[in-house]
PDB file of N, CA and C in Angstrom:
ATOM      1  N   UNK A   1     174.516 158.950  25.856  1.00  0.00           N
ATOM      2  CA  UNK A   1     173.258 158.338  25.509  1.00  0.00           C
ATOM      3  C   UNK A   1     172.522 159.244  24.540  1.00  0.00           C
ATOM      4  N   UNK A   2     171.964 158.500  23.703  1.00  0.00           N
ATOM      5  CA  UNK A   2     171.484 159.057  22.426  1.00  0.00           C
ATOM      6  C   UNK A   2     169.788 159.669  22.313  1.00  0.00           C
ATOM      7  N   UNK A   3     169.475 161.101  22.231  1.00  0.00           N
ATOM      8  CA  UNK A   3     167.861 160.666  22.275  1.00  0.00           C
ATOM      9  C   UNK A   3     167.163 160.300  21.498  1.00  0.00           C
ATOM     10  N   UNK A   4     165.776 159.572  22.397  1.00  0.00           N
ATOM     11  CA  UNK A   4     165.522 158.965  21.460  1.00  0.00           C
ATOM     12  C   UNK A   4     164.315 158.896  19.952  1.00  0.00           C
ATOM     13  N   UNK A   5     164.381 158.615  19.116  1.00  0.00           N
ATOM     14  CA  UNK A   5     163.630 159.073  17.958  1.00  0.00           C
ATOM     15  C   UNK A   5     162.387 159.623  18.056  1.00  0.00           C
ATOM     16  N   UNK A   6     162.039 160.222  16.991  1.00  0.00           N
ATOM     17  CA  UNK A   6     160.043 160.357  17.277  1.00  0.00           C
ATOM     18  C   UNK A   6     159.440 159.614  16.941  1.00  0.00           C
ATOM     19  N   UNK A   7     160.048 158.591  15.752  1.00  0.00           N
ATOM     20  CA  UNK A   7     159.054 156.862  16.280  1.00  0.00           C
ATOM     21  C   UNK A   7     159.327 156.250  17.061  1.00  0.00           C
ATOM     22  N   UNK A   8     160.582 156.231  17.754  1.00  0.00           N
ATOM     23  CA  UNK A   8     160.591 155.505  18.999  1.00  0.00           C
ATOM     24  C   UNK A   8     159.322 155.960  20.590  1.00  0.00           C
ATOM     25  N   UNK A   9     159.524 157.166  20.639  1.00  0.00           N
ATOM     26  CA  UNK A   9     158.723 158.157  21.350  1.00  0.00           C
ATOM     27  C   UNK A   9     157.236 157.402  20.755  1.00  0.00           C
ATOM     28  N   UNK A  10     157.023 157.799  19.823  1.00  0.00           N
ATOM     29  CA  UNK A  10     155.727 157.358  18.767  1.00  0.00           C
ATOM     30  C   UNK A  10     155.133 156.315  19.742  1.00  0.00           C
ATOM     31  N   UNK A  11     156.180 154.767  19.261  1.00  0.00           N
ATOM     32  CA  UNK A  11     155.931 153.499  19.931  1.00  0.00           C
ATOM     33  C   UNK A  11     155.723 153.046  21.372  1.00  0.00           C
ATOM     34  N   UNK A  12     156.933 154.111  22.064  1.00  0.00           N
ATOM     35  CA  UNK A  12     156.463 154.283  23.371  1.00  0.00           C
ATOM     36  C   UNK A  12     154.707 154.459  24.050  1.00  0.00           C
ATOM     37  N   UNK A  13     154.729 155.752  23.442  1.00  0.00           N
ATOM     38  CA  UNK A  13     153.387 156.421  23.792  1.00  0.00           C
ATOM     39  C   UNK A  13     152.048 155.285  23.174  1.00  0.00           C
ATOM     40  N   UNK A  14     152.705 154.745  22.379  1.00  0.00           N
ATOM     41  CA  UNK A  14     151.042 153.648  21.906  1.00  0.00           C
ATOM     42  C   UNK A  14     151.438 152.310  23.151  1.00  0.00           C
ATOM     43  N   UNK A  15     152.387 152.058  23.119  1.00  0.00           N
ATOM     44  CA  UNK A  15     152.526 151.036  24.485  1.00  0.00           C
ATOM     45  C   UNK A  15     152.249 151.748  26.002  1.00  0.00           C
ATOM     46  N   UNK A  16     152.366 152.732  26.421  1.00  0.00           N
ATOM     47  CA  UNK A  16     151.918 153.286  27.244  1.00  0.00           C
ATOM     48  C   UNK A  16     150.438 153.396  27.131  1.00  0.00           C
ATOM     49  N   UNK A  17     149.754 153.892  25.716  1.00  0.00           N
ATOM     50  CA  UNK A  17     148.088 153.972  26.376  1.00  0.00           C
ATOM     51  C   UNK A  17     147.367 152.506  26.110  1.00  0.00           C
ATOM     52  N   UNK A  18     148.390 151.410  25.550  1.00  0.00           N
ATOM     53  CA  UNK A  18     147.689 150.044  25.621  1.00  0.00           C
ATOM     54  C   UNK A  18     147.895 149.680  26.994  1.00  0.00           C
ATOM     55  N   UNK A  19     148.616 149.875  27.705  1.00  0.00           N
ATOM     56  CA  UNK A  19     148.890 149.621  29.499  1.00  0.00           C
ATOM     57  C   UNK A  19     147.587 150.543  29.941  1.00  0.00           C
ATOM     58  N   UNK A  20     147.754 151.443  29.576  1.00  0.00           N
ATOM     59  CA  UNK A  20     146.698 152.181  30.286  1.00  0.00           C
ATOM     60  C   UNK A  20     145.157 152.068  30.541  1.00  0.00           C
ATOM     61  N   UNK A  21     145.046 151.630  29.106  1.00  0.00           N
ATOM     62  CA  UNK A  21     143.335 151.357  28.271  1.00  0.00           C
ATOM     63  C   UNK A  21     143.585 149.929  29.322  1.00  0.00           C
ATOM     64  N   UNK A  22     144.484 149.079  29.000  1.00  0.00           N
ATOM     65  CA  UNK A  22     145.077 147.509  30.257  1.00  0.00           C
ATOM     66  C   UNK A  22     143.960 147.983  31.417  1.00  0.00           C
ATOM     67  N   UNK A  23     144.700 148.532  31.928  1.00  0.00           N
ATOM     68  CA  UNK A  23     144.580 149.448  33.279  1.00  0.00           C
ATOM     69  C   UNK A  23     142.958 149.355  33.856  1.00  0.00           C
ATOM     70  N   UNK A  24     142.650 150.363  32.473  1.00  0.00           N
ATOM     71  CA  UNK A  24     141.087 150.987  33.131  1.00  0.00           C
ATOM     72  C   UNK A  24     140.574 149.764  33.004  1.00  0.00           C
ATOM     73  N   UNK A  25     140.160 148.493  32.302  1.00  0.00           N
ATOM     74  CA  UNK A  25     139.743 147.592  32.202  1.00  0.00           C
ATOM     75  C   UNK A  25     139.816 146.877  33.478  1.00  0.00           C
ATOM     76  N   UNK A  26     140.869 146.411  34.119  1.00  0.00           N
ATOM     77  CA  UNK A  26     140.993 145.945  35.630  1.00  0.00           C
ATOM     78  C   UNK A  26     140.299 146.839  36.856  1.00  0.00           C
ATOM     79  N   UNK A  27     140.505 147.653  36.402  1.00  0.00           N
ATOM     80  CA  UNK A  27     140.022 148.795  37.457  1.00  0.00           C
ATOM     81  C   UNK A  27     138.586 148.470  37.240  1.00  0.00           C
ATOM     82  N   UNK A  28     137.968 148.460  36.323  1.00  0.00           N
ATOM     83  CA  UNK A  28     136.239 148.430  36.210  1.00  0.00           C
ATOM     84  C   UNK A  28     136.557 146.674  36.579  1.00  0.00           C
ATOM     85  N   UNK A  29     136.437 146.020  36.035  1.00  0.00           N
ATOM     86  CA  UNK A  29     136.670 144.658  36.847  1.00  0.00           C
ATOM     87  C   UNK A  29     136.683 144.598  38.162  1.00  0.00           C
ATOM     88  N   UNK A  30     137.380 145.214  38.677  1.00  0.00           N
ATOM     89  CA  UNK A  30     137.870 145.207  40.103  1.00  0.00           C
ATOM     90  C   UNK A  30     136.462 145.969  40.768  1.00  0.00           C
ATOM     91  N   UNK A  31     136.098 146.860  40.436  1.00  0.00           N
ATOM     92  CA  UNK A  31     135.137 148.002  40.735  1.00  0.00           C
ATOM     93  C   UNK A  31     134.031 147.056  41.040  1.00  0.00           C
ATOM     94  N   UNK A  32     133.934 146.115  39.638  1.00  0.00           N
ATOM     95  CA  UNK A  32     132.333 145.560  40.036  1.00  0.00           C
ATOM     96  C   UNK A  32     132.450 144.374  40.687  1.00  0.00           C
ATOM     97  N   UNK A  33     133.877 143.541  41.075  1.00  0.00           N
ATOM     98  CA  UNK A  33     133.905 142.583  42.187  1.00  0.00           C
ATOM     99  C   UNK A  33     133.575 142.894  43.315  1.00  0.00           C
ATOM    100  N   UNK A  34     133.753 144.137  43.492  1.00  0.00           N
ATOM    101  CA  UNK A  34     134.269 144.805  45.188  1.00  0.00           C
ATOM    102  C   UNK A  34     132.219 145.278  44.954  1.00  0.00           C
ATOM    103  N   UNK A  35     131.822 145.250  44.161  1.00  0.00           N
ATOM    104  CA  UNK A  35     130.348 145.865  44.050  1.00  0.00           C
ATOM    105  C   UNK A  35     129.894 144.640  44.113  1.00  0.00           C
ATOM    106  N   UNK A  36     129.582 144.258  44.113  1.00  0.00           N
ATOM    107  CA  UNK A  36     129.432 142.184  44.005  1.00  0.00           C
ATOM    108  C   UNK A  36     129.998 142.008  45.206  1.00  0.00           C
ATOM    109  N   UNK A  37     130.662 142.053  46.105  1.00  0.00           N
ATOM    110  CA  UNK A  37     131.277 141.493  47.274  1.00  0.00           C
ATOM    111  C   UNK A  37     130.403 141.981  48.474  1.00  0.00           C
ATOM    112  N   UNK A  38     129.889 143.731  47.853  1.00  0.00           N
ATOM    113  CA  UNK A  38     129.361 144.057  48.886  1.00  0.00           C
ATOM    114  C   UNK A  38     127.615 143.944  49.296  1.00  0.00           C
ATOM    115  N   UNK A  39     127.322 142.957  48.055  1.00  0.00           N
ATOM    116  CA  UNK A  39     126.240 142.810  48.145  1.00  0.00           C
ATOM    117  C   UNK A  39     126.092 141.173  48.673  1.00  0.00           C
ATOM    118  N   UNK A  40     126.930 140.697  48.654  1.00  0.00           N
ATOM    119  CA  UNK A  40     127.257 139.191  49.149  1.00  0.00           C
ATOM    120  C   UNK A  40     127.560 139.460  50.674  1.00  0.00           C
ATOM    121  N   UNK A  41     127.903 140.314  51.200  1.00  0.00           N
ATOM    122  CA  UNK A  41     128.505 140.597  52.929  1.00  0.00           C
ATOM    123  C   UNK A  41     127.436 140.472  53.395  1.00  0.00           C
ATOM    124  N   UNK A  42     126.494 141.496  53.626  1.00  0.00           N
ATOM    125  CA  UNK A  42     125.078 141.474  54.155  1.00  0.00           C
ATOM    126  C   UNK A  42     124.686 139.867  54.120  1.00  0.00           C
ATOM    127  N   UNK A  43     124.471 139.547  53.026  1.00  0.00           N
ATOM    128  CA  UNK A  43     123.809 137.914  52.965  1.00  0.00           C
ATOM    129  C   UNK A  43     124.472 136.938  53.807  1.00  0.00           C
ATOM    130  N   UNK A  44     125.602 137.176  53.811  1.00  0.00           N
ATOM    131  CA  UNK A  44     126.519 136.077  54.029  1.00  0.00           C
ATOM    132  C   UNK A  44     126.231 136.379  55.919  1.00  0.00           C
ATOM    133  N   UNK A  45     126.435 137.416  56.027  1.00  0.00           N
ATOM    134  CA  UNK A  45     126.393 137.619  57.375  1.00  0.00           C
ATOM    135  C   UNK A  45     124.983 137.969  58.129  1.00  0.00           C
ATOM    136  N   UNK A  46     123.663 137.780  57.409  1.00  0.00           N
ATOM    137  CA  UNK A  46     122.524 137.786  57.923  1.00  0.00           C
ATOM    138  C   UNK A  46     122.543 136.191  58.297  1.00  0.00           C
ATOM    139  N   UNK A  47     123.336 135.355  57.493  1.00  0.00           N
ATOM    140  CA  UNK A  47     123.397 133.937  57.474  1.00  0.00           C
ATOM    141  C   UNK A  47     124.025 133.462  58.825  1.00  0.00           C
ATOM    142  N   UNK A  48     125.086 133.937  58.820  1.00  0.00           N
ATOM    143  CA  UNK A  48     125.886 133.661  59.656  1.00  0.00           C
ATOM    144  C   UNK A  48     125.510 134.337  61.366  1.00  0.00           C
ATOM    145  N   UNK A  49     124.365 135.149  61.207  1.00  0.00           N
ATOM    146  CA  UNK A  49     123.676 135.825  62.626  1.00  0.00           C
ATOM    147  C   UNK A  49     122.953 134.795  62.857  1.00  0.00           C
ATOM    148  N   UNK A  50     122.136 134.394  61.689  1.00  0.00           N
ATOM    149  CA  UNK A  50     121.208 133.664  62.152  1.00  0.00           C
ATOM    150  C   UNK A  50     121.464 132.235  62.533  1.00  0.00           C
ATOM    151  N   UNK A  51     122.379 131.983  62.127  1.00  0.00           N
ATOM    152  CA  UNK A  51     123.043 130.397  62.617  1.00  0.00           C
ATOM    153  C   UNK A  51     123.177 130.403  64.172  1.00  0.00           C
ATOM    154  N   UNK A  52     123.765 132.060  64.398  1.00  0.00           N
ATOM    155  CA  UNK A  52     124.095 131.933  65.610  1.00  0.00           C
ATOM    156  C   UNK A  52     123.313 132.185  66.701  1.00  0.00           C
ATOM    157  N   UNK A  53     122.599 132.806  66.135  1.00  0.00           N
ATOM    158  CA  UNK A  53     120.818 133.130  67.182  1.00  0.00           C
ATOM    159  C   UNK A  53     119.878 131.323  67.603  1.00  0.00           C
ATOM    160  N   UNK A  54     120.222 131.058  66.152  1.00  0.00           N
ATOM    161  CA  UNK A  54     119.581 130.059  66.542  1.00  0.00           C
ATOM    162  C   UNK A  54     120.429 128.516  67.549  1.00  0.00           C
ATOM    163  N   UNK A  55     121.020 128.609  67.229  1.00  0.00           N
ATOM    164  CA  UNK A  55     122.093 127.880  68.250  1.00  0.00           C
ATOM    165  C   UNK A  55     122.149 128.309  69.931  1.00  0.00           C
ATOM    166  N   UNK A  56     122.154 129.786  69.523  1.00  0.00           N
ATOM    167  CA  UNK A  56     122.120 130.340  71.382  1.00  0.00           C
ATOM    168  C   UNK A  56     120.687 130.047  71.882  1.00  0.00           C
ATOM    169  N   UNK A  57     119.271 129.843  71.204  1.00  0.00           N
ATOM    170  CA  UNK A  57     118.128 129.644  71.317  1.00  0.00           C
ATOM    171  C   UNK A  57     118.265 128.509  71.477  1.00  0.00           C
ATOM    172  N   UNK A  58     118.684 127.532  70.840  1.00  0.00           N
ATOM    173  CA  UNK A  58     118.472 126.082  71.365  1.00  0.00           C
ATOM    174  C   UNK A  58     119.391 125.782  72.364  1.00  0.00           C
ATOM    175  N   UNK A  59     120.531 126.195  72.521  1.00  0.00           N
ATOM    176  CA  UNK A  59     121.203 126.038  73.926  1.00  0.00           C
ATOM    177  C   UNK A  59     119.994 127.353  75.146  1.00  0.00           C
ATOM    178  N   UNK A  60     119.864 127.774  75.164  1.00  0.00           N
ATOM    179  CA  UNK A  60     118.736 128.430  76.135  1.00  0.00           C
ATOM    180  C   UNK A  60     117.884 127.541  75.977  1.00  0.00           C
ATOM    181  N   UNK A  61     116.993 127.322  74.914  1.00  0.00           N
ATOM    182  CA  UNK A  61     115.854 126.458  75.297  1.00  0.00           C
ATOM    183  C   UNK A  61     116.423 125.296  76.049  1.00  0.00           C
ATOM    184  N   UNK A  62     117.065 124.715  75.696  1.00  0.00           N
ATOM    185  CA  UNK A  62     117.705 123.362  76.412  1.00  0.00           C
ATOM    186  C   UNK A  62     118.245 123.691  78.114  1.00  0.00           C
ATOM    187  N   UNK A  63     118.659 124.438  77.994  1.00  0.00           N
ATOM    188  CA  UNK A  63     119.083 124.905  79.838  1.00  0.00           C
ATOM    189  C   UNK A  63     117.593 125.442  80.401  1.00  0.00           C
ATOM    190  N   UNK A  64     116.460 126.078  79.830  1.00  0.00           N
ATOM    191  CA  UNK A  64     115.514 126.027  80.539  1.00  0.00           C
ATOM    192  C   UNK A  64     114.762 124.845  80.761  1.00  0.00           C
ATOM    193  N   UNK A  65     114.539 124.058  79.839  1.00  0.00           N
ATOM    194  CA  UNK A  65     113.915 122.729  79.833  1.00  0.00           C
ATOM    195  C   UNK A  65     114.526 122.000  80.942  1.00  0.00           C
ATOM    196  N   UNK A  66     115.710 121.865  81.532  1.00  0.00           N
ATOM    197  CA  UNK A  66     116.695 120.948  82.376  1.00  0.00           C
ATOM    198  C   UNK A  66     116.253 122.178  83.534  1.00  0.00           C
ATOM    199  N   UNK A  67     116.217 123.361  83.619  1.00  0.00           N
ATOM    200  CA  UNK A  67     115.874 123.880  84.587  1.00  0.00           C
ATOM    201  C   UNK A  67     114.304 123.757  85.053  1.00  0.00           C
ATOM    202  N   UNK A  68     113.032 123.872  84.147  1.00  0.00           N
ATOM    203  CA  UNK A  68     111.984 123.128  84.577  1.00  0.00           C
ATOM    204  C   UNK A  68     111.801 122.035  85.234  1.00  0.00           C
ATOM    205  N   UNK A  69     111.874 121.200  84.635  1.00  0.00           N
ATOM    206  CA  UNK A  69     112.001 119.886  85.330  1.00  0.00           C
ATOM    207  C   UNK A  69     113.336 119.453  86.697  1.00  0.00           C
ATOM    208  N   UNK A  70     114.214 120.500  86.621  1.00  0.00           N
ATOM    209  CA  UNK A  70     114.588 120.325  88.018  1.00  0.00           C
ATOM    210  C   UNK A  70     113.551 120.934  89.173  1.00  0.00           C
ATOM    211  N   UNK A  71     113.003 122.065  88.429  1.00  0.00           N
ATOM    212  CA  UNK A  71     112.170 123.062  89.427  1.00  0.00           C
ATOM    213  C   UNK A  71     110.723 121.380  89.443  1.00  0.00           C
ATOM    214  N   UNK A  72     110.103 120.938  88.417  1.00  0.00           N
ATOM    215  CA  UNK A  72     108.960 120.416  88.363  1.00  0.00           C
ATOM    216  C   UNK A  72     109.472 119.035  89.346  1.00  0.00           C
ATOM    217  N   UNK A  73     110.426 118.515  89.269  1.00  0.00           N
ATOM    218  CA  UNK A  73     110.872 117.197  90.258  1.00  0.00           C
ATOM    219  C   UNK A  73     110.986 117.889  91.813  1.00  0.00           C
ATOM    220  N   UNK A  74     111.357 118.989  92.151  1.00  0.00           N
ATOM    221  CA  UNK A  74     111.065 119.372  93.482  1.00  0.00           C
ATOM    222  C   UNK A  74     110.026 119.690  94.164  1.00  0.00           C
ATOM    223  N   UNK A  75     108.693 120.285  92.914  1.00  0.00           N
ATOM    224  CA  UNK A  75     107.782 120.849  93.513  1.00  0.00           C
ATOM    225  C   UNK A  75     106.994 119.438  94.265  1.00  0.00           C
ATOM    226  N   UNK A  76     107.177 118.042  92.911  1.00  0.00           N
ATOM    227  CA  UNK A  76     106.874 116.969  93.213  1.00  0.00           C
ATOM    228  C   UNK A  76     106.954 116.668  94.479  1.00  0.00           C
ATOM    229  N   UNK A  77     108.406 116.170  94.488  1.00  0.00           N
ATOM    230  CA  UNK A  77     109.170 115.688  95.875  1.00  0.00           C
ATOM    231  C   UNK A  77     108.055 116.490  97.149  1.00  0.00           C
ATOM    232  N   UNK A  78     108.002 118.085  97.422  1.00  0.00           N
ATOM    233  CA  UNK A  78     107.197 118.372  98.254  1.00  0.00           C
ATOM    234  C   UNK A  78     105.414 118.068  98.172  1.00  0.00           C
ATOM    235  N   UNK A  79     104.873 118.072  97.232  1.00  0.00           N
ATOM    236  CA  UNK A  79     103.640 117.956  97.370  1.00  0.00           C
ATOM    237  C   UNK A  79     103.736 116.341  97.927  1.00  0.00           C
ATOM    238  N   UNK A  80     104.430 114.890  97.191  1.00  0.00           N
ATOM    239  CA  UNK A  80     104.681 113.800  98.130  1.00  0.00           C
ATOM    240  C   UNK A  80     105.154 113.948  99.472  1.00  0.00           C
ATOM    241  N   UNK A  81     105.864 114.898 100.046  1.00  0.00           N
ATOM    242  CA  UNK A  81     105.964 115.113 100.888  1.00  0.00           C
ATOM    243  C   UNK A  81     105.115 115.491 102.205  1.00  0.00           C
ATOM    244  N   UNK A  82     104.127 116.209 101.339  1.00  0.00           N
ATOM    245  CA  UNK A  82     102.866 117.187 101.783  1.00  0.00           C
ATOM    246  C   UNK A  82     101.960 115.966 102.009  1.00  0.00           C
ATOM    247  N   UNK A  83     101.405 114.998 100.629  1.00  0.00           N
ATOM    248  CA  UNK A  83     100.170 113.689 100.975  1.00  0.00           C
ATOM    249  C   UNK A  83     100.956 113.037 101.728  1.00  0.00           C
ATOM    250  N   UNK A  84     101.965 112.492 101.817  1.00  0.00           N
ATOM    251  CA  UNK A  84     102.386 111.679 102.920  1.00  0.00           C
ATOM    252  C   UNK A  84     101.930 112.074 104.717  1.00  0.00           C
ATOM    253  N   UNK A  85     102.451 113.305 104.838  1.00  0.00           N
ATOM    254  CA  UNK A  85     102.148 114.290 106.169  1.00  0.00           C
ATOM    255  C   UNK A  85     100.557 113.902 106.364  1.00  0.00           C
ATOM    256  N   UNK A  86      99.739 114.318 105.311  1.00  0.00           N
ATOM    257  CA  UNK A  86      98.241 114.707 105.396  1.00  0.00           C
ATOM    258  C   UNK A  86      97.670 112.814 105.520  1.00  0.00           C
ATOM    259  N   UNK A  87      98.557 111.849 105.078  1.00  0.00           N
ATOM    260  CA  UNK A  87      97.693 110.591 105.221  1.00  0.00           C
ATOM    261  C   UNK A  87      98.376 109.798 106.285  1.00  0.00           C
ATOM    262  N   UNK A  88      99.091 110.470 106.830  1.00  0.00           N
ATOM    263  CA  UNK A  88     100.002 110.191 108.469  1.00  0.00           C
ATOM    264  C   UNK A  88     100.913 109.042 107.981  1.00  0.00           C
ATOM    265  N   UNK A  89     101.729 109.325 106.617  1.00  0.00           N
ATOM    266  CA  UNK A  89     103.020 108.476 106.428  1.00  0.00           C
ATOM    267  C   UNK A  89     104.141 109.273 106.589  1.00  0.00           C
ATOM    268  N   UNK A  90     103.836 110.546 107.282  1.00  0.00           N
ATOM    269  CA  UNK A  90     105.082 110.931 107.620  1.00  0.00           C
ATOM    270  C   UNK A  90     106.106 110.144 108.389  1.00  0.00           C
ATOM    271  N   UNK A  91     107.570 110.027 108.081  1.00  0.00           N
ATOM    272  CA  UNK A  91     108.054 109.215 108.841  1.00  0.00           C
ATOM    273  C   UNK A  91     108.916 109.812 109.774  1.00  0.00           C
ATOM    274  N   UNK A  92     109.390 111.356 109.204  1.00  0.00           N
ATOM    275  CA  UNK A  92     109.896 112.024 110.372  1.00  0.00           C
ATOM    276  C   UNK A  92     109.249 113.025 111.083  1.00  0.00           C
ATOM    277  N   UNK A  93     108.114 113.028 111.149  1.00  0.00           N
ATOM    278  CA  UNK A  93     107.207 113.002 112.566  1.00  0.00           C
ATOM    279  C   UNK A  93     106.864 112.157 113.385  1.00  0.00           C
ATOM    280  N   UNK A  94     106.514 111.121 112.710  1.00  0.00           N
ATOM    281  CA  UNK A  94     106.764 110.049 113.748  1.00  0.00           C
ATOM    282  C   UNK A  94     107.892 109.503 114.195  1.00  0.00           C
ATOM    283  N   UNK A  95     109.395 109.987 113.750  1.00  0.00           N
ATOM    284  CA  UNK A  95     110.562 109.519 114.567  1.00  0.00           C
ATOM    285  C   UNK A  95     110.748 110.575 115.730  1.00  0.00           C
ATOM    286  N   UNK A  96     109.745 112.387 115.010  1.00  0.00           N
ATOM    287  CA  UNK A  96     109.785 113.125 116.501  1.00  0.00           C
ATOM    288  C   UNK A  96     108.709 112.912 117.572  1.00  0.00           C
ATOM    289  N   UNK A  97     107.991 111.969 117.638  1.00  0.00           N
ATOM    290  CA  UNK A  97     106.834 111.469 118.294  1.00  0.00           C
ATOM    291  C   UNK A  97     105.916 112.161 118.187  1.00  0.00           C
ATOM    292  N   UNK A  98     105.377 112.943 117.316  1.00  0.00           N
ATOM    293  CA  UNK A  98     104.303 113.778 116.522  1.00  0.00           C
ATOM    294  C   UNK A  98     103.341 112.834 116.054  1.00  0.00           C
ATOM    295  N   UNK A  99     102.286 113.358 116.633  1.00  0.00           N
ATOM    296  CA  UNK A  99     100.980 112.456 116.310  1.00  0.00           C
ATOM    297  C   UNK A  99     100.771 112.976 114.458  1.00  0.00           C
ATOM    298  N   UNK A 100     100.003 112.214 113.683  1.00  0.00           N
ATOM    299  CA  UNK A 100      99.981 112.578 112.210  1.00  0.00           C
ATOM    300  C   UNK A 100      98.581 113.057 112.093  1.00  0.00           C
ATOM    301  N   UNK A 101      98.347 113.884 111.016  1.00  0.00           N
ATOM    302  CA  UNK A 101      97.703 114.284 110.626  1.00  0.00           C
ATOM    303  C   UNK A 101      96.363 113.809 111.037  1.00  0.00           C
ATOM    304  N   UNK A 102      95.869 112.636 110.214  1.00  0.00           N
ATOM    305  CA  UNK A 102      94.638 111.462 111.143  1.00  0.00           C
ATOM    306  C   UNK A 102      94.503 111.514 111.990  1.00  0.00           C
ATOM    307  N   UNK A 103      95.884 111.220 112.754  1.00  0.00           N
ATOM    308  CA  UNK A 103      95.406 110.567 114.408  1.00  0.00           C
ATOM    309  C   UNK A 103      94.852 112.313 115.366  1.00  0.00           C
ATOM    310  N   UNK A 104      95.456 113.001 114.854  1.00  0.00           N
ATOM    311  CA  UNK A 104      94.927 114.521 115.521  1.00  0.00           C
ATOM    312  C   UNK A 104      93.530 114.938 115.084  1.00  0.00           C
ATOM    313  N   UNK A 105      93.083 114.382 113.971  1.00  0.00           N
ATOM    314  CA  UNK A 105      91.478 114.787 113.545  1.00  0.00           C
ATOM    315  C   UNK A 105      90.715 113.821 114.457  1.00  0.00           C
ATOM    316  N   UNK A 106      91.824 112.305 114.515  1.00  0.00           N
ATOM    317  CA  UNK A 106      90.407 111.478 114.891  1.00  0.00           C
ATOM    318  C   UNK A 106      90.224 111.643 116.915  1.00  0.00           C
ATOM    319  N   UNK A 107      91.727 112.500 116.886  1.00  0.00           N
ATOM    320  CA  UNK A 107      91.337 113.154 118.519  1.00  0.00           C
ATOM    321  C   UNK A 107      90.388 114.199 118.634  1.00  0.00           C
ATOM    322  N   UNK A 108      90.305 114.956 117.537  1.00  0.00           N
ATOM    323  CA  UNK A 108      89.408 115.377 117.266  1.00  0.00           C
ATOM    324  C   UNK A 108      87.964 115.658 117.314  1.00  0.00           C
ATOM    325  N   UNK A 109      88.227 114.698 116.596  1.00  0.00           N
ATOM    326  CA  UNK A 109      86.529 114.042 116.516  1.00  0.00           C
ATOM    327  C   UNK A 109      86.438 113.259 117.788  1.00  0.00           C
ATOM    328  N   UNK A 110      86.873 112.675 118.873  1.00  0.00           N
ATOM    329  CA  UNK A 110      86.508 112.283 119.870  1.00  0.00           C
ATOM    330  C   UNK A 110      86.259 113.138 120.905  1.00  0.00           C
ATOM    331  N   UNK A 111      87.281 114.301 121.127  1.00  0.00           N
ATOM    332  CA  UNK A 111      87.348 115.550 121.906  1.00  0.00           C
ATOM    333  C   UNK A 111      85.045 116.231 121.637  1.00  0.00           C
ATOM    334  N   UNK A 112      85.084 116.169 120.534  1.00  0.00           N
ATOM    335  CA  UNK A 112      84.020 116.438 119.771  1.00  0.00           C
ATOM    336  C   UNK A 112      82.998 115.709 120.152  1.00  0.00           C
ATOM    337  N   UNK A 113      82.713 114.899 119.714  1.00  0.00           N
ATOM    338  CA  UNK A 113      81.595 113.800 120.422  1.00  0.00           C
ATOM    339  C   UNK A 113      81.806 113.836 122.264  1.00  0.00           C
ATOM    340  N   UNK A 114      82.789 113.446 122.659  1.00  0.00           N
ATOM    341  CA  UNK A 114      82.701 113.949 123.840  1.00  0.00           C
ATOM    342  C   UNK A 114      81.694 114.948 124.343  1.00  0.00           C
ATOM    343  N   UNK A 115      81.807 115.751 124.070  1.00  0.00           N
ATOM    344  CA  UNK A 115      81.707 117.233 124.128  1.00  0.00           C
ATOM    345  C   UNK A 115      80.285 117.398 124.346  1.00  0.00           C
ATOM    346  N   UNK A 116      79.635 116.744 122.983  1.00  0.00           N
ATOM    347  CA  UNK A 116      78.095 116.649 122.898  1.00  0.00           C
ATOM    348  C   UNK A 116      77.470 115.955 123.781  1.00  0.00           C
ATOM    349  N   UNK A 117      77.803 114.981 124.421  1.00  0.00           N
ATOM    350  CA  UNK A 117      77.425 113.979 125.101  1.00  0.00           C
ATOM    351  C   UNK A 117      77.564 114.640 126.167  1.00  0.00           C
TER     352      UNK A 117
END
């Protein structure tokens, strides 16, 4: 094998620094995508927090709301429970033969007048 010329060498070396000069050009390209990418991450992912905050907030708000009103339908249920007792519609006191609420004031009040008399 023959070596090879000093214009061949010559031609080499100018195709080598046109690859090269190639080169640095991609490299700065590349440099300011990846610089550009990293200013898009933050955004993208303040975005993407907040989608998800707000989703877990409305599923919480929504399970407390269903939990209120289970708590607000019971407190109900007892306070009806409670005027019923107090206006002698209790019905399971009177299935335990428990005088109601009324009928014990208005013994009451007779025990009372009695009394004075």
């Amino acid at each position: 094998m023959a070596e090879p010329t000093i214009e061949q060498l010559q031609t080499l070396r100018d195709e080598l620094r046109a690859e090269i000069r190639e080169a640095h050009g991609v490299l700065k390209d590349l440099r300011s995508e990846i610089r550009t990418a990293r200013e898009l991450v933050p955004l993208l992912t303040d975005e993407l927090f907040t989608t998800e905050v707000k989703k877990q907030v409305d599923a919480l708000g929504a399970a407390t709301e269903q939990a209120m009103d289970n708590v607000s339908e019971g407190i109900l249920k007892k306070f009806d429970a409670l005027a019923d007792m107090l206006m002698g519609e209790d019905r399971q006191s009177r299935r335990k033969g428990q005088p109601s609420i009324p009928d014990l004031f208005k013994a009451r009040a007779t025990l009372d007048e009695a009394d004075r008399e």
